[in-house]
Protein backbone atom coordinates (compact mmCIF):
# COMPACT_ATOMS: atom_id res chain seq x y z
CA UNK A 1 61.61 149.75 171.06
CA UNK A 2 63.74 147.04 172.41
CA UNK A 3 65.17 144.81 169.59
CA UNK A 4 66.38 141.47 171.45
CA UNK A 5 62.97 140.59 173.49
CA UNK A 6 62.14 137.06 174.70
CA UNK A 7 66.05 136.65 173.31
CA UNK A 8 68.92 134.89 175.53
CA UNK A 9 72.61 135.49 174.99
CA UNK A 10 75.80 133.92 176.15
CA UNK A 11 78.64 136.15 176.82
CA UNK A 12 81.59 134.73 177.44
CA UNK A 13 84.40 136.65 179.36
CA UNK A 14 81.21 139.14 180.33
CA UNK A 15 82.28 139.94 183.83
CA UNK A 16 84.39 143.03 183.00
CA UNK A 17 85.52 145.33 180.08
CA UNK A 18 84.48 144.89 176.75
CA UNK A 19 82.52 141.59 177.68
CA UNK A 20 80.70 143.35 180.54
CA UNK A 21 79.80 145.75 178.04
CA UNK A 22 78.18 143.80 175.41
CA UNK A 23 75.98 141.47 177.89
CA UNK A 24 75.12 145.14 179.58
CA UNK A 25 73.90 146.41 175.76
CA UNK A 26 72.13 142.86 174.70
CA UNK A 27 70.27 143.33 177.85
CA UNK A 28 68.83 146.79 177.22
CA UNK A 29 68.01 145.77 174.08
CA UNK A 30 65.99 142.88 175.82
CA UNK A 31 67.70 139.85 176.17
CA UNK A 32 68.33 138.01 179.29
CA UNK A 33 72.30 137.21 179.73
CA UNK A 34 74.30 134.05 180.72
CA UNK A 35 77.30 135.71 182.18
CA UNK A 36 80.90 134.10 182.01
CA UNK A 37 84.02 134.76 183.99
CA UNK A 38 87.01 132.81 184.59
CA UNK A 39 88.17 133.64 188.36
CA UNK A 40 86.42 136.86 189.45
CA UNK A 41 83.38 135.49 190.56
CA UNK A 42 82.94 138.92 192.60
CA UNK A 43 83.09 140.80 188.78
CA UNK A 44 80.61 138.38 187.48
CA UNK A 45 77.77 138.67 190.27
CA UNK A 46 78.04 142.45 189.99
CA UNK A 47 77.37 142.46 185.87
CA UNK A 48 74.56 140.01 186.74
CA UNK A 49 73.10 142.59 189.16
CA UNK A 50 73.45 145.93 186.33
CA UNK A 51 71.64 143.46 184.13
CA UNK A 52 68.85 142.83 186.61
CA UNK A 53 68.87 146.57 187.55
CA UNK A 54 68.00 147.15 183.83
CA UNK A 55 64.27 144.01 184.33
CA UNK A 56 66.39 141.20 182.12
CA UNK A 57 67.58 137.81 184.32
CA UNK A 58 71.32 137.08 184.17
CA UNK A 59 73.16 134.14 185.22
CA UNK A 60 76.86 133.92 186.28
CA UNK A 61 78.77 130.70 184.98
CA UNK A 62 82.77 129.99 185.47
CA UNK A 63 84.16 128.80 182.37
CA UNK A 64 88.42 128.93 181.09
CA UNK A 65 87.89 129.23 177.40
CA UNK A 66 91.66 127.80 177.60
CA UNK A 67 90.84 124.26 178.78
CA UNK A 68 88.32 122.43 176.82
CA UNK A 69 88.03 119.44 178.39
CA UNK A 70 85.39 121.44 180.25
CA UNK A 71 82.84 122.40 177.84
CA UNK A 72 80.95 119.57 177.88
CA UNK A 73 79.99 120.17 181.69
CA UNK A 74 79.83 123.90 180.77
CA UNK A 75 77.05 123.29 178.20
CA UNK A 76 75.25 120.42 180.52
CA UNK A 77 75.16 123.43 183.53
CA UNK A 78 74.02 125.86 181.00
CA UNK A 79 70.81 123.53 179.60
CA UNK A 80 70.06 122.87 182.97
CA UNK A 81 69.85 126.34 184.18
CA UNK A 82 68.13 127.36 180.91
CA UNK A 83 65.53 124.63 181.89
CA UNK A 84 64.79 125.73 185.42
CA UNK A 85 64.70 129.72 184.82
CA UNK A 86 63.60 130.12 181.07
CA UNK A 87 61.63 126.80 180.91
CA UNK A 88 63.92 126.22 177.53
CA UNK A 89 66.80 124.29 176.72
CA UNK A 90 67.87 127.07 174.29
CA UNK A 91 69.13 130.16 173.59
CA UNK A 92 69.73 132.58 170.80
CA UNK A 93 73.10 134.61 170.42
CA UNK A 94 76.92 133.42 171.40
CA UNK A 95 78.91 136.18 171.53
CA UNK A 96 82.61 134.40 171.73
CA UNK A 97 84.57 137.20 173.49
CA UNK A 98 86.89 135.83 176.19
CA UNK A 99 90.39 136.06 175.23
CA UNK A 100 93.62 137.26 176.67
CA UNK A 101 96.67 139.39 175.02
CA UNK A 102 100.36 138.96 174.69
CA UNK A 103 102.77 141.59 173.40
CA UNK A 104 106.14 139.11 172.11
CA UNK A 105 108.15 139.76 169.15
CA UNK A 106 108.14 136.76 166.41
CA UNK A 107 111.80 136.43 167.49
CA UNK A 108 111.15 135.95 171.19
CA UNK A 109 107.47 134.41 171.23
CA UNK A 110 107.60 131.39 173.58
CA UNK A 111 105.34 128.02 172.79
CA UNK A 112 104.03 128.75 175.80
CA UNK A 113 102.87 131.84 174.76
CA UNK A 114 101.84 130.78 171.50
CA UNK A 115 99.67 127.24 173.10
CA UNK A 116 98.39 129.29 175.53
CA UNK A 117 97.18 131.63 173.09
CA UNK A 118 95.91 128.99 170.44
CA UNK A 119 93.89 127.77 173.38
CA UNK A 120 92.25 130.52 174.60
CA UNK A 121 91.96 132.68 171.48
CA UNK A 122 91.55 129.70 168.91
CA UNK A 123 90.56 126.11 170.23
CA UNK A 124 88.35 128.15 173.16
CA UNK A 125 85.87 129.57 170.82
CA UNK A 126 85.84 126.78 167.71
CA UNK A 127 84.48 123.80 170.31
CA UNK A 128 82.70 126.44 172.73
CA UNK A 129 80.70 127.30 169.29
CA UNK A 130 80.72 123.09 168.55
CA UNK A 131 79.60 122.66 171.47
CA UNK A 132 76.83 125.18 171.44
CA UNK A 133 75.08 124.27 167.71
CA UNK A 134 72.76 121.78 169.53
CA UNK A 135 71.19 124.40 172.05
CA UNK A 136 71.52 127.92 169.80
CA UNK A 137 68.50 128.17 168.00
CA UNK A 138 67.90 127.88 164.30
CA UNK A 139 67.77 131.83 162.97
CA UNK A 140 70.16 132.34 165.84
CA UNK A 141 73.24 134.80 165.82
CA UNK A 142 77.22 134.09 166.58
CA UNK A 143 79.21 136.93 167.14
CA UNK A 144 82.99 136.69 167.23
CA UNK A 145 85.84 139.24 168.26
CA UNK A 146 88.88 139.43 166.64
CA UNK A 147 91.03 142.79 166.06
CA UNK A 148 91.90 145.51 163.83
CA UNK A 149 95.64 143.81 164.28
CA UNK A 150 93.99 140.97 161.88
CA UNK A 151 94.05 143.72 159.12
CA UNK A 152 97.22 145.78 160.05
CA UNK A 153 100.05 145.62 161.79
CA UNK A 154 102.30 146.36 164.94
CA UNK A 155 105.27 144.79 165.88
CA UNK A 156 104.85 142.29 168.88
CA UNK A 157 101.61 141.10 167.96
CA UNK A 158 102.21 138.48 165.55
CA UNK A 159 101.27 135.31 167.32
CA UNK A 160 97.98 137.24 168.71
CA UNK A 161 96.95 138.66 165.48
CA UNK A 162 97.13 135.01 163.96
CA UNK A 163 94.63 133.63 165.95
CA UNK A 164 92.34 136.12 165.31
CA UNK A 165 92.68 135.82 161.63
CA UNK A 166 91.88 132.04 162.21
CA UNK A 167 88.66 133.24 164.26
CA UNK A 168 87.88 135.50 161.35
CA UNK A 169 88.17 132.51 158.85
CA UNK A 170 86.39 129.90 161.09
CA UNK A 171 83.41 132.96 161.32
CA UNK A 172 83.20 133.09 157.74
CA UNK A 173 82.69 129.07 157.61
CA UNK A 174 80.29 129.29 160.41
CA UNK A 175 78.35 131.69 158.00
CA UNK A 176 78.02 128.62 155.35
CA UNK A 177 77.52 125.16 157.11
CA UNK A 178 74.62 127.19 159.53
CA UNK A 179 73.04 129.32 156.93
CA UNK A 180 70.37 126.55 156.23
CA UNK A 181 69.39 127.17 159.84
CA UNK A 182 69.01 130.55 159.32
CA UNK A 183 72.28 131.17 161.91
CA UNK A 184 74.54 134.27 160.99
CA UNK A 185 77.49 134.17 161.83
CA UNK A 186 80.00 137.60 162.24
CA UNK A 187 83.48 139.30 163.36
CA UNK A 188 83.64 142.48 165.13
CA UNK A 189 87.32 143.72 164.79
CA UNK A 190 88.26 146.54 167.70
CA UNK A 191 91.12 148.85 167.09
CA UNK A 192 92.55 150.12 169.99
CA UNK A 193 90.46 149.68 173.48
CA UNK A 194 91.18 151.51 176.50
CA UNK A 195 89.61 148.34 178.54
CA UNK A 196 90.89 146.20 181.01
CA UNK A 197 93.21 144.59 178.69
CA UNK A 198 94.80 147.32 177.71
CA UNK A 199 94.41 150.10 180.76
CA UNK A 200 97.55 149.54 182.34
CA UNK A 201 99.96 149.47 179.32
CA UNK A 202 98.11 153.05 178.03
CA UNK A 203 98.11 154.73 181.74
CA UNK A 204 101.18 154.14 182.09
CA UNK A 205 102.75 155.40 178.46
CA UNK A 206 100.79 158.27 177.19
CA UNK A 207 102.84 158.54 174.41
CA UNK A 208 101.49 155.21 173.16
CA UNK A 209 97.92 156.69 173.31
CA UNK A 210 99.07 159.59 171.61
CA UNK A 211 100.68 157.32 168.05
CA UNK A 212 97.03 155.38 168.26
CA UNK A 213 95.16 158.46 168.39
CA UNK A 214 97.17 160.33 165.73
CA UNK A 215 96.63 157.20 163.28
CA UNK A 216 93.27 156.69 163.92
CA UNK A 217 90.66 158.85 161.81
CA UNK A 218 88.63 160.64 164.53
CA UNK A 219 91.50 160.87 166.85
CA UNK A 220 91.20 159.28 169.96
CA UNK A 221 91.40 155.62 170.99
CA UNK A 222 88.38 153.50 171.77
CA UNK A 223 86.15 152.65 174.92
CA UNK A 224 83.87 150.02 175.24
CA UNK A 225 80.99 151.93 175.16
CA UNK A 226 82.33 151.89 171.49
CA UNK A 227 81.59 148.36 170.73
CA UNK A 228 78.81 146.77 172.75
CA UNK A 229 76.40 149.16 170.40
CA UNK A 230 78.07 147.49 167.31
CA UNK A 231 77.59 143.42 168.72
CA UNK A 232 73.76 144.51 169.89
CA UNK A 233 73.09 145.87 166.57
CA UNK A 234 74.30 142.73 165.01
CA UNK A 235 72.51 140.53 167.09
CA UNK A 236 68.91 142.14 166.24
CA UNK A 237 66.95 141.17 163.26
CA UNK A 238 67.65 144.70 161.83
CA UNK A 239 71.51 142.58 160.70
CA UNK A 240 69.63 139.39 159.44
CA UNK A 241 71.45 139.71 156.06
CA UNK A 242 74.69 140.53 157.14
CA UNK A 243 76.47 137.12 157.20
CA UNK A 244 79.70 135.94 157.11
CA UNK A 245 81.25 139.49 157.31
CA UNK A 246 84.19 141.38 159.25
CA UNK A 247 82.87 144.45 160.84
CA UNK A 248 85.71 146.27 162.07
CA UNK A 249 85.09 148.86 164.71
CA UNK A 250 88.35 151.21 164.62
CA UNK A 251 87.44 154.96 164.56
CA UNK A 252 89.10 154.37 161.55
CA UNK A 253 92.54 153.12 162.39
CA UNK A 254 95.91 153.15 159.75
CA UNK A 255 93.14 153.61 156.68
């Protein structure tokens, strides 16, 4: 039985890796997917296709997470395409997963580094959610990734891990000012993802992948195959009373 029927969700940064993956698991659970990307238009169109290939609709959008001034438009293009192909100005679950990396010790972490961050990882998802309260409907689900790093930690990823632990703080207010609308609001925390993010910096030390594996519980780092179950599961009425919680997905990483 398909748990996410007659449900739409917003991915953002859905085009590849661990976004792709998520929009591809909402949509065999049922739901029909507004697809984001940022410049690979090319990436986008072909996650819009899988999604199709599986009967649920999908729509591509460009949207920079890191430049706000466009959300506004963003949200008028997405009510308007909501209109015309799910006769709705609504939709159900934001899943708040476009984000970028930097590896920069404390000691050598640029501002632009750290702004560029703040705006992508930060500022990106508080007024993308904002800006999405007034079409998400009431009983509705928001799903935010952080990272294991917000729990432990590895040198170089200071200014990264901070923002995350303001996403998993904002999350956790989300989870009381919506509650009266019936709105969860959650954090799913990957450990380490062999993904697009992270591909070239494992391929190309395998002793890296090694000290992850060898700290992590069942001994092997992630894939994204390992998350997008985890976000579907939470986005189903089967997680209606989980709320305001930080689910980490890890294999069990430094415990």
């Amino acid at each position: 039985m398909k748990t996410l029927e007659n449900k739409i969700a917003l991915v953002t940064g859905s085009s590849r890796g661990l976004g792709k993956e998520m929009a591809i698991r909402l949509a065999q659970q049922g739901a029909d997917i507004l697809v984001t990307y940022n410049a690979n238009k090319n990436q986008a169109d072909e996650t819009v296709k899988e999604i199709e290939a599986l009967g649920q609709n999908a729509v591509a959008f460009q949207l920079n997470v890191g430049d706000s001034s466009t959300f506004d438009t963003f949200f008028a293009t997405i009510k308007s395409t909501l209109e015309k192909h799910w006769n709705t100005s609504k939709f159900d679950i934001l899943v708040n997963n476009a984000g970028i990396i930097a590896h920069e010790m404390v000691a050598e972490t640029s501002e632009a580094t750290f702004d560029s961050l703040v705006n992508i990882q930060l500022k990106g998802p508080f007024f993308i959610t904002q800006k999405a309260l007034g079409l998400l409907n009431d009983g509705g689900r928001i799903i935010n990734i952080s990272t294991g790093l917000a729990r432990f930690s590895l040198p170089g990823y200071g200014a990264y891990a901070s923002m995350k632990a303001g996403i998993e703080a904002f999350t956790r207010y989300l989870a009381k000012e919506l509650g009266a609308r019936q709105i969860t609001a959650n954090v799913v925390a990957p450990g380490a993802i062999n993904t697009d993010m992270n591909k070239d910096a494992l391929e190309n030390n395998p002793e890296l992948e090694k000290i992850l594996s060898s700290v992590t519980a069942l001994g092997r780092v992630g894939v994204a195959e390992d998350i997008g179950g985890v976000v579907a599961f939470l986005a189903s009425e089967d997680a209606r009373w989980i709320n305001g919680q930080r689910i980490e997905a890890s294999g069990g990483m430094f415990l």
